[in-house]
C-alpha atoms as a PDB file:
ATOM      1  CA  UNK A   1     108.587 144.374 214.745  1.00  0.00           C
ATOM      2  CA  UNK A   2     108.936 146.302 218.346  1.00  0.00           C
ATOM      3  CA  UNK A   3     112.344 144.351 218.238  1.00  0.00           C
ATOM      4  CA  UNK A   4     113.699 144.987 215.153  1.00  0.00           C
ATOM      5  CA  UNK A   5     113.245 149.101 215.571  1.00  0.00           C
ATOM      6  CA  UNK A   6     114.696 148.455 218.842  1.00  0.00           C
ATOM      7  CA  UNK A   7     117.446 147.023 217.846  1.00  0.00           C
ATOM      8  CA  UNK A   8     118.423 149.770 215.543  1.00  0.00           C
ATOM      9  CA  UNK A   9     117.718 152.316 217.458  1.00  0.00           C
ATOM     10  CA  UNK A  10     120.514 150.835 219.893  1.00  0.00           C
ATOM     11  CA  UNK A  11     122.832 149.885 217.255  1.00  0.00           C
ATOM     12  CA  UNK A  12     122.770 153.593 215.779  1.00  0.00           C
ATOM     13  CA  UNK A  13     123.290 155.208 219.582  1.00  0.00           C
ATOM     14  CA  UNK A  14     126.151 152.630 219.772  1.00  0.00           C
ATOM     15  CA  UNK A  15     128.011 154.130 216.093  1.00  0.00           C
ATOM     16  CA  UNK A  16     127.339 157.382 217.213  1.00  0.00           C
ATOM     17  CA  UNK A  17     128.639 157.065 220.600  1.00  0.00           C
ATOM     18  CA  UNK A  18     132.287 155.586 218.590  1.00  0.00           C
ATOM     19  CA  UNK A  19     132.145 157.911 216.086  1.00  0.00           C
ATOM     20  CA  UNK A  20     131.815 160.787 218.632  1.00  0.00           C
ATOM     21  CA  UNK A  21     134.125 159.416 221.030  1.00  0.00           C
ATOM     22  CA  UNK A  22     136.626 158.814 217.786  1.00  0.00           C
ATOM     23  CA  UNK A  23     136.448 162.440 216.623  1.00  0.00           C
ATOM     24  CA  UNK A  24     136.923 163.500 220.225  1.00  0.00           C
ATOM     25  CA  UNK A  25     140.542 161.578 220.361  1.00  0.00           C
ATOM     26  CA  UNK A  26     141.407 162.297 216.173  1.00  0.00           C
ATOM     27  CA  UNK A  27     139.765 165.480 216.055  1.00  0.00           C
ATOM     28  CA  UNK A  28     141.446 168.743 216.196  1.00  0.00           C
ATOM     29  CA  UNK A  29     139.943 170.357 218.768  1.00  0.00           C
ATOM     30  CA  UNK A  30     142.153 172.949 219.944  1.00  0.00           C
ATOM     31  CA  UNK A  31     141.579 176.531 220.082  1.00  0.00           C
ATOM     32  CA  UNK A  32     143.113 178.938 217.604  1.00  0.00           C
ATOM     33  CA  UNK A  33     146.173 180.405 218.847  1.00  0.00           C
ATOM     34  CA  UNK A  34     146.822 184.536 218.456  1.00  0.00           C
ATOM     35  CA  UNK A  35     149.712 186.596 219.903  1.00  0.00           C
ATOM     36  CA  UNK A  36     147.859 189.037 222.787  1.00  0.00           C
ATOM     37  CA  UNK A  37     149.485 192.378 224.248  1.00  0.00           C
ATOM     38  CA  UNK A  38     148.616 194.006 227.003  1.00  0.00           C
ATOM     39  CA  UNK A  39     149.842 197.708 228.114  1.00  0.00           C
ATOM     40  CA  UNK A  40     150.560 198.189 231.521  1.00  0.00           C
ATOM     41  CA  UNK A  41     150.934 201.661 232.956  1.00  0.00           C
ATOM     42  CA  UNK A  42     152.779 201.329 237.116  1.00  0.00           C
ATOM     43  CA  UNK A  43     151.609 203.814 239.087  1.00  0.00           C
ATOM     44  CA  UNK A  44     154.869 205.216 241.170  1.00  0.00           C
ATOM     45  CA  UNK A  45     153.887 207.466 243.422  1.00  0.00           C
END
């Protein structure tokens, strides 16, 4: 019985490892791009 919940617990940390690491290369995971501006006032003095 020890066995048997054994080997599912490894068999489920195994599918989530690929599915994680299969999002992580499919996925979108880039950031969401928006124009900045910045004003910069030069002191010339």
């Amino acid at each position: 019985m020890l066995g048997r919940v054994l080997k599912l617990v490894v068999v489920l940390v195994v599918l989530g490892l690929v599915g994680l690491s299969g999002y992580a290369f499919l996925g979108d995971l880039s950031p969401e791009t928006a124009p900045q501006s910045l004003t910069v006032t030069l002191d010339a003095s």
